[in-house]
N, C-alpha and C. Protein backbone atom coordinates (compact mmCIF):
# COMPACT_ATOMS: atom_id res chain seq x y z
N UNK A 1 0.84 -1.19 0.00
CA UNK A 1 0.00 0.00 0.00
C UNK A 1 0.88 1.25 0.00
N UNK A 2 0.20 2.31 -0.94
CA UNK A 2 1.08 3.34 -0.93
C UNK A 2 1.05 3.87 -0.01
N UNK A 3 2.11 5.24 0.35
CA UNK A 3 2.15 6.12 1.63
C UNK A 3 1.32 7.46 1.24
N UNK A 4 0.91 8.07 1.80
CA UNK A 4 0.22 9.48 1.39
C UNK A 4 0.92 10.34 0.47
N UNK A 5 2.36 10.09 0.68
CA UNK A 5 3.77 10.93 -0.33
C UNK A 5 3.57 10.05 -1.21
N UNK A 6 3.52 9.05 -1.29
CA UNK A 6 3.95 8.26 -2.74
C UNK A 6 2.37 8.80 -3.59
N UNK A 7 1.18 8.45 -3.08
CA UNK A 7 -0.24 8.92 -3.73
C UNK A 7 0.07 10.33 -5.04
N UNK A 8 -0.54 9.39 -5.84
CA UNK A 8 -0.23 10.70 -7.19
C UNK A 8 -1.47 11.78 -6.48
N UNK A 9 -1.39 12.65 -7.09
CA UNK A 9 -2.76 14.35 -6.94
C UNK A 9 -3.93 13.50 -7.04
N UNK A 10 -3.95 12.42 -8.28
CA UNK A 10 -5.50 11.94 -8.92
C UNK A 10 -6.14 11.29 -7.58
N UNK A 11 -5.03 10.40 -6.97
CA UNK A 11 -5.26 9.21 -6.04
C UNK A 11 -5.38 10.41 -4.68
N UNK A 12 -4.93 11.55 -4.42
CA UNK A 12 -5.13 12.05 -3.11
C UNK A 12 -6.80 12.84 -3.28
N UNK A 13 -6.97 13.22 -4.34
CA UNK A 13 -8.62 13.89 -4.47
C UNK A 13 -9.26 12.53 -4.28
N UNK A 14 -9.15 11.76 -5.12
CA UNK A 14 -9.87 10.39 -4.73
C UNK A 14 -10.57 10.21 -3.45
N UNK A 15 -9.41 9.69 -2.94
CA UNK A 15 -9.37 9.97 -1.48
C UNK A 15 -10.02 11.42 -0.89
N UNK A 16 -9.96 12.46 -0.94
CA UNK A 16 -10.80 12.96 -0.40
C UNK A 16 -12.16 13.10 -0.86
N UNK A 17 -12.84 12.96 -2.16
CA UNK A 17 -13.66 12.71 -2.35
C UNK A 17 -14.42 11.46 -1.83
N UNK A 18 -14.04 10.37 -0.71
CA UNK A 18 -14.21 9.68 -0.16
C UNK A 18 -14.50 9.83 0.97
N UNK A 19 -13.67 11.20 1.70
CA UNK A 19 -13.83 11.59 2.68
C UNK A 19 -12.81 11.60 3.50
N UNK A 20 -11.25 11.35 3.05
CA UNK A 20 -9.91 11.30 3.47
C UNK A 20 -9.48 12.90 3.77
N UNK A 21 -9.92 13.16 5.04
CA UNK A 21 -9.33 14.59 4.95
C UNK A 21 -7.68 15.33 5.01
N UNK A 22 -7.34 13.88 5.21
CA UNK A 22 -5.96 13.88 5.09
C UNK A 22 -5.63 13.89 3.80
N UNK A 23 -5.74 13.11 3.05
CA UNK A 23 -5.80 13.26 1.77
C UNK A 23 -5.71 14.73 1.05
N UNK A 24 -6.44 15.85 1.34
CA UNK A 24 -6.60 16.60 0.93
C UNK A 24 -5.20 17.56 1.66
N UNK A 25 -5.04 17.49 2.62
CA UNK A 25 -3.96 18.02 3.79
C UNK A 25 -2.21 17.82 2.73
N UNK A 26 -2.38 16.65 2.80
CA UNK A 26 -1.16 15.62 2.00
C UNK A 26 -1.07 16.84 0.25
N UNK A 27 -1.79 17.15 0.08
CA UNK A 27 -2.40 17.76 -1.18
C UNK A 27 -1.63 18.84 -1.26
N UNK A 28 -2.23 19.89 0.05
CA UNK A 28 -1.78 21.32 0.52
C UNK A 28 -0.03 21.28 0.85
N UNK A 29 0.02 20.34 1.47
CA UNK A 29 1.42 20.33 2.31
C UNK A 29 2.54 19.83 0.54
N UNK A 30 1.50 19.10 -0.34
CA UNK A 30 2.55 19.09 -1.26
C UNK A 30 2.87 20.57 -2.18
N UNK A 31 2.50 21.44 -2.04
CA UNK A 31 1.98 22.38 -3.00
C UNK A 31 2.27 23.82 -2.14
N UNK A 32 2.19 23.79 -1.10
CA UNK A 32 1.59 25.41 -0.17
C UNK A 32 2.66 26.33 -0.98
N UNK A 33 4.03 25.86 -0.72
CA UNK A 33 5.11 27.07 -1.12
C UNK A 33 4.99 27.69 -2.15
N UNK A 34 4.39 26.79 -3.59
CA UNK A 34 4.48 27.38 -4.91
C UNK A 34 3.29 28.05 -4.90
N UNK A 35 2.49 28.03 -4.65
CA UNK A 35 1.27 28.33 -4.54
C UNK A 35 1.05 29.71 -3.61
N UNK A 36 1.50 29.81 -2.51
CA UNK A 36 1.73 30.83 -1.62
C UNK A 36 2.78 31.86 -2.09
N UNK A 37 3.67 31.51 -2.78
CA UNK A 37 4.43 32.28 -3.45
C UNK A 37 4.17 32.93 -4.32
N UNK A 38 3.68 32.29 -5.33
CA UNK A 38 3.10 32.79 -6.36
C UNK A 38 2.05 33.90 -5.89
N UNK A 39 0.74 33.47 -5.10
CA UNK A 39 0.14 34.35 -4.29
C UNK A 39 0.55 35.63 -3.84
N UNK A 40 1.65 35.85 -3.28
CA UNK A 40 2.38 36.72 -2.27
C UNK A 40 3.11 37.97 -3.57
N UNK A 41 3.90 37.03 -4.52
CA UNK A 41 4.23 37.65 -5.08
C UNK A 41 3.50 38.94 -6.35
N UNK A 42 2.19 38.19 -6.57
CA UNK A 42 0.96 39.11 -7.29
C UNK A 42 0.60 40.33 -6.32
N UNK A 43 0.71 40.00 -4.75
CA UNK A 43 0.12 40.92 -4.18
C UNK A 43 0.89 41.76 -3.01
N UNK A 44 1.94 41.40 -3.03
CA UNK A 44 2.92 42.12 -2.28
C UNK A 44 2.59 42.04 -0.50
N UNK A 45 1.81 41.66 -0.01
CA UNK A 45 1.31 41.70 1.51
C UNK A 45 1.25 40.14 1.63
N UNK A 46 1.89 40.29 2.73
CA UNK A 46 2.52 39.19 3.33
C UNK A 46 0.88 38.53 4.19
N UNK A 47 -0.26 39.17 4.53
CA UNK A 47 -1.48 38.45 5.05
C UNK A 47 -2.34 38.91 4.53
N UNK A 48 -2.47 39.76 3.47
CA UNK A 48 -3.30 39.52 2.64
C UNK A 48 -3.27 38.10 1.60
N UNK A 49 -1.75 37.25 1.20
CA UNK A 49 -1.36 36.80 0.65
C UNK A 49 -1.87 35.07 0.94
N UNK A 50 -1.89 35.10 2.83
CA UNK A 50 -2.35 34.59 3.75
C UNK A 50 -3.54 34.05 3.50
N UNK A 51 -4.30 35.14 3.32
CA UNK A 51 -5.84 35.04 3.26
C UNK A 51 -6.39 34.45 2.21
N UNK A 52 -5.66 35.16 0.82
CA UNK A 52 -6.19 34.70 -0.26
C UNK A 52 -5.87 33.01 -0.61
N UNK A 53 -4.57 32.92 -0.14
CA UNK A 53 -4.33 31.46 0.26
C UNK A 53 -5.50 30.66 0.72
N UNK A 54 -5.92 31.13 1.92
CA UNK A 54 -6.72 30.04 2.48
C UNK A 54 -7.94 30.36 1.55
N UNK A 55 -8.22 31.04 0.83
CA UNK A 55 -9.35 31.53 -0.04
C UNK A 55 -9.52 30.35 -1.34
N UNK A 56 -8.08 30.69 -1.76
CA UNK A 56 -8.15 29.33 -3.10
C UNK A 56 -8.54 28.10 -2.40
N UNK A 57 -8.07 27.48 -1.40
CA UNK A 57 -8.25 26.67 -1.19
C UNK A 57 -9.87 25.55 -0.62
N UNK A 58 -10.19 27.10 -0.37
CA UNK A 58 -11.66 26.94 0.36
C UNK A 58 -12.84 26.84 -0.90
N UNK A 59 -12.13 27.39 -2.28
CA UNK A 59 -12.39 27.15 -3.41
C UNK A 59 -12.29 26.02 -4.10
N UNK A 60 -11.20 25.39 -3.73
CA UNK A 60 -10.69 24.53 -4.42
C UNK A 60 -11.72 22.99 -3.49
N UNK A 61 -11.54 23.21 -2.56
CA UNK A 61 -12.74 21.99 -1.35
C UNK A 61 -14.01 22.15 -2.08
N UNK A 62 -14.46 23.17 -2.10
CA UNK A 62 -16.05 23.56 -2.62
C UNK A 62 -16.20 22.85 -4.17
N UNK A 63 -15.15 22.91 -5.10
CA UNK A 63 -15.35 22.47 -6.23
C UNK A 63 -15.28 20.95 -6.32
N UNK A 64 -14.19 20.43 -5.67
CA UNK A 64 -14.24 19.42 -5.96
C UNK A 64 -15.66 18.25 -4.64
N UNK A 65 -15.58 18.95 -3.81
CA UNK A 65 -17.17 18.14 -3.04
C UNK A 65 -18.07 18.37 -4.00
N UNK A 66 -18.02 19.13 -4.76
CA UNK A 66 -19.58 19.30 -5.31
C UNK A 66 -19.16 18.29 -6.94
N UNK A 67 -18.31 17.64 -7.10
CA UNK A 67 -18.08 16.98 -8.30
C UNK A 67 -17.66 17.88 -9.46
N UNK A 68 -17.17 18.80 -8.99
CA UNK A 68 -16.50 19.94 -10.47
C UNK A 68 -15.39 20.01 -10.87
N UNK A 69 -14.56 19.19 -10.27
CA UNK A 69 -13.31 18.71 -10.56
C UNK A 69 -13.17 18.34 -11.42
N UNK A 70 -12.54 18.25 -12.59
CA UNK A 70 -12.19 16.98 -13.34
C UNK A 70 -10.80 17.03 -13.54
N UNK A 71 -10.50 15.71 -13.03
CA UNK A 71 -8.90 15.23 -12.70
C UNK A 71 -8.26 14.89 -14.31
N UNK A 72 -7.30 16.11 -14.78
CA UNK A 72 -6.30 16.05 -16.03
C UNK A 72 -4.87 15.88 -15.61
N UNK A 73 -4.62 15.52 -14.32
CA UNK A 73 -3.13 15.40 -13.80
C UNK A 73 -3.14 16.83 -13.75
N UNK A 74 -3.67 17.60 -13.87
CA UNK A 74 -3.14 19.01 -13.53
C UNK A 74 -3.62 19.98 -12.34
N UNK A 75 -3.41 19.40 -11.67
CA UNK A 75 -4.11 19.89 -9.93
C UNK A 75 -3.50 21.22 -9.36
N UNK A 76 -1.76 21.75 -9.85
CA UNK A 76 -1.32 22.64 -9.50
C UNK A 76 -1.37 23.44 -10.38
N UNK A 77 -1.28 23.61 -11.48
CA UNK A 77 -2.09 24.86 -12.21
C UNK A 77 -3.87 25.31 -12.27
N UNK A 78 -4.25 24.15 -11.78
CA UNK A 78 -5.95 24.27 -11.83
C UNK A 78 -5.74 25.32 -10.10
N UNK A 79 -5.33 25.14 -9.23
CA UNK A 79 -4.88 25.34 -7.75
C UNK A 79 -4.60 27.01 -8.05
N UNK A 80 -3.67 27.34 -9.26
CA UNK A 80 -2.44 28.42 -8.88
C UNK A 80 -3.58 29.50 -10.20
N UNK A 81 -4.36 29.13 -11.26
CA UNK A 81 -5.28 29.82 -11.91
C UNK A 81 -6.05 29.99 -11.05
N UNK A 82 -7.28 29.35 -9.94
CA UNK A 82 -7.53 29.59 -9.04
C UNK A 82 -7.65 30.84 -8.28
N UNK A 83 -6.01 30.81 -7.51
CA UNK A 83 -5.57 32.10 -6.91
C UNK A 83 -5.22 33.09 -7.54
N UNK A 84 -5.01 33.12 -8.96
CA UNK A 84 -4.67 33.84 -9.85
C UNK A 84 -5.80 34.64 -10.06
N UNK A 85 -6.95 34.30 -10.52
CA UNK A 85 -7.92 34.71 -10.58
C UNK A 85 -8.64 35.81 -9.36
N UNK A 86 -8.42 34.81 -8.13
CA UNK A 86 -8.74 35.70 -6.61
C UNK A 86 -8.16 36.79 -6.76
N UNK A 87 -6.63 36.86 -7.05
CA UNK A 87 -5.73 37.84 -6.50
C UNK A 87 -6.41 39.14 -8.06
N UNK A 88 -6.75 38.81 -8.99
CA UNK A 88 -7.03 39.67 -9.91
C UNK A 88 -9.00 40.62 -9.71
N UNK A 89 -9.52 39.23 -9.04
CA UNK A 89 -10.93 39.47 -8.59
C UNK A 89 -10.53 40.56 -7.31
N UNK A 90 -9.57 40.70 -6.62
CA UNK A 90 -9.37 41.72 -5.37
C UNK A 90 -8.52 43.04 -5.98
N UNK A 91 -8.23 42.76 -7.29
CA UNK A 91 -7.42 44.01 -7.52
C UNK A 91 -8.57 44.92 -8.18
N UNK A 92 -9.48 43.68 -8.97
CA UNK A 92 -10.78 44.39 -9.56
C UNK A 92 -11.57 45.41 -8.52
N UNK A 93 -11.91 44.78 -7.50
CA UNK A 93 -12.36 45.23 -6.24
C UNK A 93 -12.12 46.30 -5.38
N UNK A 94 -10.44 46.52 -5.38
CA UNK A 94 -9.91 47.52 -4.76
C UNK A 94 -9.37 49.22 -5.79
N UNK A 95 -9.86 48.27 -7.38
CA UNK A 95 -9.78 49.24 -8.56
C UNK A 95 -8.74 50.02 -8.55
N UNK A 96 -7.19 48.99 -8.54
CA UNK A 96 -6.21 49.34 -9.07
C UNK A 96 -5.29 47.93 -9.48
N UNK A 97 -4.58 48.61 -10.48
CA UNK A 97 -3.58 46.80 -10.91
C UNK A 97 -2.98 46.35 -10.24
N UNK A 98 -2.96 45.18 -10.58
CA UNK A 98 -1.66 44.27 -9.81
C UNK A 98 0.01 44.63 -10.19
N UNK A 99 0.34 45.12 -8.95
CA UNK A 99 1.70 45.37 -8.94
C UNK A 99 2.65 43.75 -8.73
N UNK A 100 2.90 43.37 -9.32
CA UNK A 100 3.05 41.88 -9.46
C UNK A 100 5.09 41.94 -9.15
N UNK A 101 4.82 41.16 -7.72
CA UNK A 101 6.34 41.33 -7.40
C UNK A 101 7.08 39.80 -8.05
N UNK A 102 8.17 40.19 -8.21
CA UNK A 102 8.64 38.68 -9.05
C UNK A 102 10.24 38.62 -8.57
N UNK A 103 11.05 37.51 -9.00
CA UNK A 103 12.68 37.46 -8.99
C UNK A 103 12.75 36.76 -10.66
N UNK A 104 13.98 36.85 -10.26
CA UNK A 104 14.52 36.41 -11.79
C UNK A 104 14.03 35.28 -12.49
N UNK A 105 14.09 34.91 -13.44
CA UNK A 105 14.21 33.23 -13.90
C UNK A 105 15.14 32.57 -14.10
N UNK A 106 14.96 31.39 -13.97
CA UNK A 106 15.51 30.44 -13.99
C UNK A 106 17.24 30.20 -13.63
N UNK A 107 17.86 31.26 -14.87
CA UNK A 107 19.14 31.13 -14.38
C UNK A 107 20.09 31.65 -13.69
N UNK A 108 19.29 33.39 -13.19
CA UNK A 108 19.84 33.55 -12.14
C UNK A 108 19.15 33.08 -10.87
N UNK A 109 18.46 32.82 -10.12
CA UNK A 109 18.12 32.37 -9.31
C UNK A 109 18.22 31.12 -8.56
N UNK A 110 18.44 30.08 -9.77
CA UNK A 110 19.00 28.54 -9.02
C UNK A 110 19.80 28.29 -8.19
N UNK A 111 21.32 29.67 -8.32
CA UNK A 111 22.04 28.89 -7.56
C UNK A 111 21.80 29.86 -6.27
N UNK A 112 20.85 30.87 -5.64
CA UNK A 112 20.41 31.63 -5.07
C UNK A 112 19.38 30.81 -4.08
N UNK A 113 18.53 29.61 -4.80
CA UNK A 113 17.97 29.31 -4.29
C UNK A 113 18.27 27.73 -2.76
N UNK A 114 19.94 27.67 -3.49
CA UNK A 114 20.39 26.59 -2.95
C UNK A 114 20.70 26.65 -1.46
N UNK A 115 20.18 25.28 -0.88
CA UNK A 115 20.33 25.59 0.46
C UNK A 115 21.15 24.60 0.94
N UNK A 116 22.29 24.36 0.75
CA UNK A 116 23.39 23.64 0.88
C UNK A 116 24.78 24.61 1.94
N UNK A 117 24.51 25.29 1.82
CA UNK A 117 25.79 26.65 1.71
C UNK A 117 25.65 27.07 3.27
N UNK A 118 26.73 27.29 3.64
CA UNK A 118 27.30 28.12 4.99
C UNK A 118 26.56 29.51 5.04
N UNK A 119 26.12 29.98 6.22
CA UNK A 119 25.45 30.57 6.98
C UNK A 119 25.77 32.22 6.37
N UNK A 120 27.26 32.27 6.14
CA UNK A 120 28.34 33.56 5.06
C UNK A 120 27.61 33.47 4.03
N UNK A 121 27.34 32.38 3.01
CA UNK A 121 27.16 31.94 2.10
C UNK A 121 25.80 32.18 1.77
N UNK A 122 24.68 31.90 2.94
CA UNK A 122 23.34 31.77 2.29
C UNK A 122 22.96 33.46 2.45
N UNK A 123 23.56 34.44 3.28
CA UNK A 123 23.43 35.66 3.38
C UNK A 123 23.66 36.29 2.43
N UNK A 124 24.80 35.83 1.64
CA UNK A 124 25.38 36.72 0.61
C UNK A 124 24.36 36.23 -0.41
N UNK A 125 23.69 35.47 -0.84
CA UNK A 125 22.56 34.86 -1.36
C UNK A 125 21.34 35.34 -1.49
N UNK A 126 20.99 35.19 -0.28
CA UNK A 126 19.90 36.46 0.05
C UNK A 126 19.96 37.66 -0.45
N UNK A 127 20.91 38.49 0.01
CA UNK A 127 21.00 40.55 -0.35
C UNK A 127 20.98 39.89 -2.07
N UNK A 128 21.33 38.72 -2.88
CA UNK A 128 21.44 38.42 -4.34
C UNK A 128 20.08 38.74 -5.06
N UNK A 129 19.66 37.38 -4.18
CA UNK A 129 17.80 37.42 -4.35
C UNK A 129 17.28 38.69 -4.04
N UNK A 130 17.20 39.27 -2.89
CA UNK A 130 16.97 40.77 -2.92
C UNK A 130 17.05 41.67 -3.97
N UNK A 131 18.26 41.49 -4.30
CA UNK A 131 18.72 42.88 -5.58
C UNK A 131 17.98 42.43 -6.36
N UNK A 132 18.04 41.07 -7.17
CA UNK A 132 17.10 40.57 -8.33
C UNK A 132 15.60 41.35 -8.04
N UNK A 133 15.35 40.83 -6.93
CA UNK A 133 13.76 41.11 -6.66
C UNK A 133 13.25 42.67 -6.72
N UNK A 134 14.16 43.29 -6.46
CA UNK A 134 13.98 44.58 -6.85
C UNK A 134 14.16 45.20 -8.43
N UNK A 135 15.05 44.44 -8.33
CA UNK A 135 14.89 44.81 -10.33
C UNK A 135 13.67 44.28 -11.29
N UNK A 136 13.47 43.43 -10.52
CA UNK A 136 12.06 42.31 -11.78
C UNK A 136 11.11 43.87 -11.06
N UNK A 137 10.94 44.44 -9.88
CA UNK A 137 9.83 45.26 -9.55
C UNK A 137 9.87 46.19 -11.08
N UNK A 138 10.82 46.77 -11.39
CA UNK A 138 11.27 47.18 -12.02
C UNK A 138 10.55 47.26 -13.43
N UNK A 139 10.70 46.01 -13.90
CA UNK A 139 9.92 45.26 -15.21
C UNK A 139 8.39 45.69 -15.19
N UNK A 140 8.17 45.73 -17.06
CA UNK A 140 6.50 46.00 -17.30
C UNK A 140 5.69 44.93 -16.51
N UNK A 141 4.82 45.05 -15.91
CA UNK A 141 3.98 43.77 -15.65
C UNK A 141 3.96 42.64 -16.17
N UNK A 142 2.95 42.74 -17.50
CA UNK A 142 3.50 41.41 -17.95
C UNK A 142 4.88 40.58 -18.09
N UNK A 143 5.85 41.22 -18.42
CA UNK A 143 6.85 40.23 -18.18
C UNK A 143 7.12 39.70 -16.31
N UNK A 144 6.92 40.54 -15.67
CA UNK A 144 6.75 40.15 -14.10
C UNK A 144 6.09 39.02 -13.95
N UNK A 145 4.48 39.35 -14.42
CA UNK A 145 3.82 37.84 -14.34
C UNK A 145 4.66 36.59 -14.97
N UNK A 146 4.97 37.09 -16.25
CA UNK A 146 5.05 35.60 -16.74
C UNK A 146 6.36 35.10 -15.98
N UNK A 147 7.35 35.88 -15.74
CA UNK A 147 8.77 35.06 -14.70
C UNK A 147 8.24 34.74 -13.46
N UNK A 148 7.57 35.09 -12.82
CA UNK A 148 6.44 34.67 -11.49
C UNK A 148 6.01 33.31 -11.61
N UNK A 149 5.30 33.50 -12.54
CA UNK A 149 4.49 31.86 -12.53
C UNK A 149 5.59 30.72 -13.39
N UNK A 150 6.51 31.10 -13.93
CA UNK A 150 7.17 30.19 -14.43
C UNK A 150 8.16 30.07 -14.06
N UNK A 151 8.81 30.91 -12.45
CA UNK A 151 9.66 30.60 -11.85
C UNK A 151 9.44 29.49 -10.72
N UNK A 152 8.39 30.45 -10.02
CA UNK A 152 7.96 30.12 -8.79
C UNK A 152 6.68 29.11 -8.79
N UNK A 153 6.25 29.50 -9.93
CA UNK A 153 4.99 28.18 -10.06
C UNK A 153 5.35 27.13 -10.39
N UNK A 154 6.41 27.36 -11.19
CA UNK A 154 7.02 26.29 -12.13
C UNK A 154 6.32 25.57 -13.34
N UNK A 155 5.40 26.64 -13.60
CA UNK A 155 4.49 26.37 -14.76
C UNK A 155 4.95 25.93 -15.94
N UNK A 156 4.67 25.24 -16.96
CA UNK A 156 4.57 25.04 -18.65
C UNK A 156 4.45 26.52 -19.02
N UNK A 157 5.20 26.97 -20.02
CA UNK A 157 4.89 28.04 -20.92
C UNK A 157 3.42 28.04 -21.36
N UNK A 158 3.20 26.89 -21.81
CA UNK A 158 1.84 26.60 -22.14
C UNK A 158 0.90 27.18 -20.85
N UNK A 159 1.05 26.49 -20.06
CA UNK A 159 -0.02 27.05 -18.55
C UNK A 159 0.19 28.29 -18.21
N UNK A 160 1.57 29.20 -18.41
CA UNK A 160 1.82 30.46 -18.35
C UNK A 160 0.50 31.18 -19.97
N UNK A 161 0.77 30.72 -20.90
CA UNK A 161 0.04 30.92 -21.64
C UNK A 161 -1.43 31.51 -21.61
N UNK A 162 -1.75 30.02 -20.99
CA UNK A 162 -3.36 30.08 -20.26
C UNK A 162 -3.79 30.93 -19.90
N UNK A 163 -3.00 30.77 -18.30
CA UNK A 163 -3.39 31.42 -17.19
C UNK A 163 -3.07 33.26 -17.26
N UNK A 164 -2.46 33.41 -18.23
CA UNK A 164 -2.45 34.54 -18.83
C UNK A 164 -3.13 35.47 -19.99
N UNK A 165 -3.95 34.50 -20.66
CA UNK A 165 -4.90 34.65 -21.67
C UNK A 165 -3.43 35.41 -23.06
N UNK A 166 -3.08 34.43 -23.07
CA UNK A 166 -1.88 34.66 -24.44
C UNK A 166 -1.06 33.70 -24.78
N UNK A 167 -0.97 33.90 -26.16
CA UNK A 167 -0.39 32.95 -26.49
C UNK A 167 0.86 32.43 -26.36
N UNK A 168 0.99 31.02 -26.60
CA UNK A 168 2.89 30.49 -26.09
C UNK A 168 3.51 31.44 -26.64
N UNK A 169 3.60 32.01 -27.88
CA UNK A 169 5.17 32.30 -28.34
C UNK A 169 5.11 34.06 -27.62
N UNK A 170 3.80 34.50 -27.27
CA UNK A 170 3.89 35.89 -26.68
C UNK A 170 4.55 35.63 -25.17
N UNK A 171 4.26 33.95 -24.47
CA UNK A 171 4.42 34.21 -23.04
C UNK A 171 6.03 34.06 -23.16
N UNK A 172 6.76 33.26 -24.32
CA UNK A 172 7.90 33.42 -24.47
C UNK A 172 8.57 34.21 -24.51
N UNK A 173 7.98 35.45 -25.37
CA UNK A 173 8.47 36.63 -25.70
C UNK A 173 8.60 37.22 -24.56
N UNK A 174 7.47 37.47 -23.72
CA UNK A 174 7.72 38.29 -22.15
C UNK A 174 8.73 37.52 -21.46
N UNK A 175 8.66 36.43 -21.65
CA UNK A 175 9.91 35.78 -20.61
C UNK A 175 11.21 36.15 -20.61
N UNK A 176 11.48 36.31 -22.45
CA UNK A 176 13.07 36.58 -22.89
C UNK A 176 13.24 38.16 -22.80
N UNK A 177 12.34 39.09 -22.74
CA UNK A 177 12.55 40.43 -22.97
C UNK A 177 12.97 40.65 -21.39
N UNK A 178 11.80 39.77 -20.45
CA UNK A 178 12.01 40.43 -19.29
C UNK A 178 13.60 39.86 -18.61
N UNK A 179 14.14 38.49 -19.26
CA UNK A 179 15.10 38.47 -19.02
C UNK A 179 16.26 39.34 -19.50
N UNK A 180 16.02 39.79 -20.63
CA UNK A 180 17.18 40.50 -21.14
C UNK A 180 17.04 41.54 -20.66
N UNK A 181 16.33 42.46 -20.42
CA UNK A 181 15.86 43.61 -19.19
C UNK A 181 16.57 43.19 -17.90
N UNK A 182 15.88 42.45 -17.21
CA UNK A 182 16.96 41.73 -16.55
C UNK A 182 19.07 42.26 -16.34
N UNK A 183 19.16 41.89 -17.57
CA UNK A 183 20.70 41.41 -17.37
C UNK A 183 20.93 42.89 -17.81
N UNK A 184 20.42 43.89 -18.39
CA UNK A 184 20.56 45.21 -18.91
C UNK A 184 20.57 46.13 -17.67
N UNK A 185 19.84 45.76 -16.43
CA UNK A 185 19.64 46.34 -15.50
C UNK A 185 21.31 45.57 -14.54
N UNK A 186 21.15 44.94 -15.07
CA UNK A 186 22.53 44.02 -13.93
C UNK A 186 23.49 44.94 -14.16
N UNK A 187 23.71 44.91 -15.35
CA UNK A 187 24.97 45.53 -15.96
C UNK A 187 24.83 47.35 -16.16
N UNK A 188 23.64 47.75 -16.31
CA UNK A 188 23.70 48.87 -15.38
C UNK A 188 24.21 49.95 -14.60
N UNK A 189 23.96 49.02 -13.50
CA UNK A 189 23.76 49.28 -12.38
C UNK A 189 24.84 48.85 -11.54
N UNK A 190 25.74 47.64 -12.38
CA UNK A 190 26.81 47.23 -12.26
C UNK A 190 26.27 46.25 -10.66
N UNK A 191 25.93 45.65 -10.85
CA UNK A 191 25.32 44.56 -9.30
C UNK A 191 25.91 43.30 -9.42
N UNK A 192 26.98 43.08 -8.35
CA UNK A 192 27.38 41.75 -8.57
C UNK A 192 26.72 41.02 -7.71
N UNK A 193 25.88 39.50 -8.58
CA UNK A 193 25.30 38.48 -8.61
C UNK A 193 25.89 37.63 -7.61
């Protein structure tokens, strides 16, 4: 018998559609960071970010008890459109845009994100991530979003696509501009990485 970690997404809704509330727990606990991140980073407040969190999720229970689910293996972009949506339904609400905070992609950030490194090491790391994070503020929106969700979500271009209402080769395009923006601002500003 499998363990709750080994259970694919399909097999943990299962299970809670059964009534495994663990199941659903096992779900959250696989997912919270990208998901909360992503969250946090659309909206800059650390409990508003909180809230809307527990918001998708209270969304996400409601849909699938009521049978509206339908399981495509894709549980963390169905999860992170979701909050995507919330965080855009509250900007509608408060009738101003999303200032969409982001860090780099992919290749500066990996080795930023490593947590292997001496205590010297993960500091000097940090003020790294910092500087980045202030420069993506920097960036047009859209390219913000799309390094957001395809950093930190770890989305498909394709699901960046989606969840963005545009097409692949445009979410590409924001990706590479905002990277080369990016490295234009590095060099700059002269910021060593």
């Amino acid at each position: 018998m499998k363990s709750a970690i080994q259970k694919t997404d399909s097999e943990l809704i299962r299970l809670f559609r059964e009534g495994n509330v663990s199941a659903l727990n096992q779900l959250i606990e696989r997912y919270k960071d990208k998901i909360y991140t992503s969250i946090y980073l659309l909206l800059k407040d650390k409990y508003l970010a909180e809230d809307m969190f527990q918001n998708a999720f209270i969304k996400v229970i409601e849909t699938i008890r009521a049978g509206n689910y339908n399981e495509e293996g894709k549980f963390l972009p169905w999860v992170i459109r979701i909050a995507h949506n919330l965080c855009l339904d509250h900007f509608r609400k408060v009738k101003r845009s999303p200032a969409i905070k982001s860090a780099d992609g992919e290749t500066m950030l990996d080795g930023i994100l490593d947590n292997s490194d001496s205590v010297e090491t993960k500091m000097i790391k940090h003020q790294a991530h910092d500087k980045v994070r202030r420069l993506v503020d920097l960036l047009p929106n859209d390219q913000r979003e799309v390094i957001v969700l395809r950093h930190y979500a770890g989305l498909s271009f394709k699901e960046v696509a989606t969840l963005t209402n545009c097409s692949i080769n445009t979410a590409l395009g924001r990706m590479r501009y905002g990277l080369i923006n990016l490295r234009r601002m590095v060099d700059e500003k002269q910021i060593a990485l």
